[in-house]
Protein backbone atom coordinates (compact mmCIF):
# COMPACT_ATOMS: atom_id res chain seq x y z
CA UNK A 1 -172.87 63.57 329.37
CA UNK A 2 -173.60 64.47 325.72
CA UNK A 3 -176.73 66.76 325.42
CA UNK A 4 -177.41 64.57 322.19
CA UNK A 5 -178.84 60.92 321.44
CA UNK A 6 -178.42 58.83 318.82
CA UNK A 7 -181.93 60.25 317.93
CA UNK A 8 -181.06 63.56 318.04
CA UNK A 9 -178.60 62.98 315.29
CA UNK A 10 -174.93 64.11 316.18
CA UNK A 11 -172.53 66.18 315.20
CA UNK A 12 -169.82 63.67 314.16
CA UNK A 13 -166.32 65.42 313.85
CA UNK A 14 -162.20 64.38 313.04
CA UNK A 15 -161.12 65.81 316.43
CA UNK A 16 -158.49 65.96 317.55
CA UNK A 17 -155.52 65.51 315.01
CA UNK A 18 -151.64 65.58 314.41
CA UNK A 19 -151.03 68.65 313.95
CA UNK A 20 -148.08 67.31 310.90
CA UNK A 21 -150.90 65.24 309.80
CA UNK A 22 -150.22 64.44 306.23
CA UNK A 23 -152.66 64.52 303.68
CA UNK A 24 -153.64 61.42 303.72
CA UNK A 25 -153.85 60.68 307.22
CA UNK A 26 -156.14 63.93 307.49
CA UNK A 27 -158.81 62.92 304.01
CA UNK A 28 -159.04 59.15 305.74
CA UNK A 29 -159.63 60.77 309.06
CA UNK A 30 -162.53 62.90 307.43
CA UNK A 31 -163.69 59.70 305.75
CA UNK A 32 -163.87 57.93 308.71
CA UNK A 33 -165.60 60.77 310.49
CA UNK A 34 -168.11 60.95 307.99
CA UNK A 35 -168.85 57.36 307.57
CA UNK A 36 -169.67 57.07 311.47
CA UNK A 37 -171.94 60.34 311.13
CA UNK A 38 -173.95 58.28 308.11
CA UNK A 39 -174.20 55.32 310.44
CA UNK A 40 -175.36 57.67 313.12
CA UNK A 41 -177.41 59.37 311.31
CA UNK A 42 -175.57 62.18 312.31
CA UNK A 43 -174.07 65.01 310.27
CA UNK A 44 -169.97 64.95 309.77
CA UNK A 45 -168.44 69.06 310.52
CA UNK A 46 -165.21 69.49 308.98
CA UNK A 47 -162.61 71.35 309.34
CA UNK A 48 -164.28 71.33 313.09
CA UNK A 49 -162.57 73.50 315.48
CA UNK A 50 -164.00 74.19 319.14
CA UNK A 51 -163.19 78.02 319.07
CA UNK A 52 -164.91 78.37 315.89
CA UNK A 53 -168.38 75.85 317.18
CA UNK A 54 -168.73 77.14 320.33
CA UNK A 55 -172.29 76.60 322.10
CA UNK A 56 -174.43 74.19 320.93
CA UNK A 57 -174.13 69.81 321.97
CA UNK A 58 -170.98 68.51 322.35
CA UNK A 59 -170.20 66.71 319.06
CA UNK A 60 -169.09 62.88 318.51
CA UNK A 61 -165.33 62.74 318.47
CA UNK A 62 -163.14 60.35 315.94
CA UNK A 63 -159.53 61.63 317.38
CA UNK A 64 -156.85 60.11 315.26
CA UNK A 65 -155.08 59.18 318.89
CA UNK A 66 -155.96 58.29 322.14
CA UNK A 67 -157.13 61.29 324.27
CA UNK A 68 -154.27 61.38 326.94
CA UNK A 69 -155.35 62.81 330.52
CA UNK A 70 -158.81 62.57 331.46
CA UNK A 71 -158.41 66.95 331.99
CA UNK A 72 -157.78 67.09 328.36
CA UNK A 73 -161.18 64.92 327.52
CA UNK A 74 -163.06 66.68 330.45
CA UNK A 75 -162.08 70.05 328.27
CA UNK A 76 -163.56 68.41 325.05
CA UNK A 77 -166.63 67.46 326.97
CA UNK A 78 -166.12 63.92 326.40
CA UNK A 79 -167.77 62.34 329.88
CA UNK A 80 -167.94 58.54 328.55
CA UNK A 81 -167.60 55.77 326.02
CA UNK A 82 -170.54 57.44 324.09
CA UNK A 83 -168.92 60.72 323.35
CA UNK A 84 -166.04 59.76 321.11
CA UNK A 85 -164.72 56.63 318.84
CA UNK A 86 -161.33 56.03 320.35
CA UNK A 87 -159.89 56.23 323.84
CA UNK A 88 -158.84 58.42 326.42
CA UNK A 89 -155.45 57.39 328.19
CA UNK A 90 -153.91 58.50 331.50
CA UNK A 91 -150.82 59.30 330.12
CA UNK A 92 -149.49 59.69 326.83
CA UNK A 93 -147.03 57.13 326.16
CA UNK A 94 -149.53 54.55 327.38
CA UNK A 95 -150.87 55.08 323.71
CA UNK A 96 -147.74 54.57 321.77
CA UNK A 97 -145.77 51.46 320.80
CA UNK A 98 -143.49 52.16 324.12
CA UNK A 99 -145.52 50.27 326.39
CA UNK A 100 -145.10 47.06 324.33
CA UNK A 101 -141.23 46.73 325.53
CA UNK A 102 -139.34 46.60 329.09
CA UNK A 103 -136.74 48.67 330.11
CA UNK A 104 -133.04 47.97 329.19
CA UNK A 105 -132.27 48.17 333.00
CA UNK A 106 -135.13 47.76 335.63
CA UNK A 107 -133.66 50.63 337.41
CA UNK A 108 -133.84 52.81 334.36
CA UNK A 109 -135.85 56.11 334.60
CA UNK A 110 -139.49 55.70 333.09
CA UNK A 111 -142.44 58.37 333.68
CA UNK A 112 -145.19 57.97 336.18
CA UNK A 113 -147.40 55.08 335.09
CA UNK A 114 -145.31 53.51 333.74
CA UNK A 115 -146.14 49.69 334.40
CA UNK A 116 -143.10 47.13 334.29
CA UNK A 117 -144.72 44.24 334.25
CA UNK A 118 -146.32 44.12 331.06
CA UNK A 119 -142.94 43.30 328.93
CA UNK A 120 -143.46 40.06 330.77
CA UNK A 121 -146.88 39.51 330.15
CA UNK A 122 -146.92 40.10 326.42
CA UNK A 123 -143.95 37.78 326.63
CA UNK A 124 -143.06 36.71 323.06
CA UNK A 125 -146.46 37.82 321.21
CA UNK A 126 -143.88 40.85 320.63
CA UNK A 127 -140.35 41.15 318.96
CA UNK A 128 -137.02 40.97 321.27
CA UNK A 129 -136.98 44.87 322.21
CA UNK A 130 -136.45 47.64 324.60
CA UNK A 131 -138.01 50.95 325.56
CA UNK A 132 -135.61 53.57 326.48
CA UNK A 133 -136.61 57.58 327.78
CA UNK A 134 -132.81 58.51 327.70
CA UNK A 135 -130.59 58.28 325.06
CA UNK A 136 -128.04 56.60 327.37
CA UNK A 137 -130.11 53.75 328.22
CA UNK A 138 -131.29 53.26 324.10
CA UNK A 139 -128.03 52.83 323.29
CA UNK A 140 -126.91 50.09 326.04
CA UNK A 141 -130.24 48.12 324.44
CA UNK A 142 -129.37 48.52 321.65
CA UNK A 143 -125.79 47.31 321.75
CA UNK A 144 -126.73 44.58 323.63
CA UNK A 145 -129.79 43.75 320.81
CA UNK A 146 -126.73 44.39 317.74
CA UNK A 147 -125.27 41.03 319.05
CA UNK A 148 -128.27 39.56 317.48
CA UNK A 149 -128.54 41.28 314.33
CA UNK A 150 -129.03 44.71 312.91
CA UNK A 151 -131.74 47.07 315.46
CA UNK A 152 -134.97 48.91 314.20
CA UNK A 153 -135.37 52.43 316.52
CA UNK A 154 -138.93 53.46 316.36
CA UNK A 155 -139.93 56.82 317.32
CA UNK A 156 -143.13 56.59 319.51
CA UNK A 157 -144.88 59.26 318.19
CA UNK A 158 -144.08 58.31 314.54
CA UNK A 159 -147.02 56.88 312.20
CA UNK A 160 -147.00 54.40 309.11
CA UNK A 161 -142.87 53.90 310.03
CA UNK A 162 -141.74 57.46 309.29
CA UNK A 163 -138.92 58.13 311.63
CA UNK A 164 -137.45 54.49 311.79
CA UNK A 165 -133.76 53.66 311.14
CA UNK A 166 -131.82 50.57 310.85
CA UNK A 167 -128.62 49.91 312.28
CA UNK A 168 -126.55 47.26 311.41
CA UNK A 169 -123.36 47.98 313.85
CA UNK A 170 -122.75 50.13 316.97
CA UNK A 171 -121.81 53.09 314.94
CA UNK A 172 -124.76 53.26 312.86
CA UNK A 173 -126.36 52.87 316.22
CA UNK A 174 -124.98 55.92 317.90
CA UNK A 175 -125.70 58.45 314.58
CA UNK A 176 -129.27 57.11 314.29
CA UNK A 177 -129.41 58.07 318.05
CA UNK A 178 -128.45 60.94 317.72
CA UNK A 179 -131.02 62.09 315.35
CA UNK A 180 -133.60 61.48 317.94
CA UNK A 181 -135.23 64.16 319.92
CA UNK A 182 -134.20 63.54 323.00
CA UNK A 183 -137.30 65.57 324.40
CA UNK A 184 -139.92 63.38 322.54
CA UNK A 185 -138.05 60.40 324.07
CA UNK A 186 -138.14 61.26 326.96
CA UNK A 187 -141.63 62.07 327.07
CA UNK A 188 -143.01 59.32 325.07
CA UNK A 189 -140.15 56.67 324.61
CA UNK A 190 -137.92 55.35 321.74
CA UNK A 191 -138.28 51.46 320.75
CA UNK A 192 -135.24 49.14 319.61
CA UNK A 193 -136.51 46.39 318.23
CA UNK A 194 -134.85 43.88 316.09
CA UNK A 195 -135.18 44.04 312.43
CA UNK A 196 -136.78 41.25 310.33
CA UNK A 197 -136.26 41.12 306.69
CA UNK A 198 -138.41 39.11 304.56
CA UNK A 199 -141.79 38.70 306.52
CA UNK A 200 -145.00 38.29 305.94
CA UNK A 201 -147.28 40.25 308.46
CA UNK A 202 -150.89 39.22 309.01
């Protein structure tokens, strides 16, 4: 556990973050950070680092992601729901978009954890989609998603829609694929999701 209490006031710091953070993910991650430290009564560090703040309590994180692996939050110190604002994950992709899509095959190749039911239970709360971790399989999705209209592919890892592409025919399909890292992908997952034009999101 933390050696602080609320009392105690904490050190409240933007750890961890994107490492391509832009600027302003990183000055509304700071904002955030310091916010929570005023409501804490806590003092915001940043720039924090834990090589450079070694010793001392273990401060309050605000990661801008999910911790994944509970080795990589045991590392940080975090022991519990009072040591950071966020989550900790088992495994990475279970904090991305990914998990909100099945496969394109049942039999297709998926990392450990991954949970194959849950497509079905989010049912239609979500857009007509697939998850793919090989190219391969993104494209046979994505084909068969085509015959409904042009595709959206969504990087997992991407923020704020950076990365996406639209493909209105197989073709376009295939080059947008291949500008993928295949790597990320299959790490984390690519999503092809329909595209909607004219919406209005609440």
């Amino acid at each position: 556990m933390n050696s602080f209490s609320l009392a105690d006031g904490p050190l409240v710091v933007a750890y961890p973050r994107r490492a391509r953070a832009s600027e302003h993910e990183v000055a509304s991650h700071d904002a955030l950070a310091a916010r929570l430290a005023a409501l804490l009564g806590g003092r915001h560090v940043p720039d924090y680092r834990p090589s450079r703040h070694r010793g001392g309590s273990v401060p309050y994180y605000v990661p801008d992601r999910c911790i994944a692996g509970a080795a990589r939050a045991t590392i940080l110190g975090i022991a519990g729901i009072a040591d950071l604002y966020g989550g900790v994950v088992p495994h990475a992709f279970v904090a991305t978009k990914s998990i909100s899509h099945g496969l394109t095959l049942p039999d297709a190749p998926a990392p450990a954890g991954w949970v194959a039911s849950l497509a079905d239970a989010l049912g239609d709360a979500v857009l007509a989609g697939y998850t793919a971790f090989r190219p391969e399989d993104a494209l046979a999705g994505g084909l068969r998603l085509l015959q409904r209209g042009p595709v959206r592919l969504k990087p997992a890892d991407a923020t704020a829609g950076r990365g996406q592409e639209v493909a209105s025919d197989a073709d376009a399909l295939r080059q947008a694929l291949e500008r993928q890292c295949a790597r990320t992908m299959g790490r984390l997952g690519l999503v092809i999701e329909e595209d909607l034009n004219e919406v209005e999101t609440c």
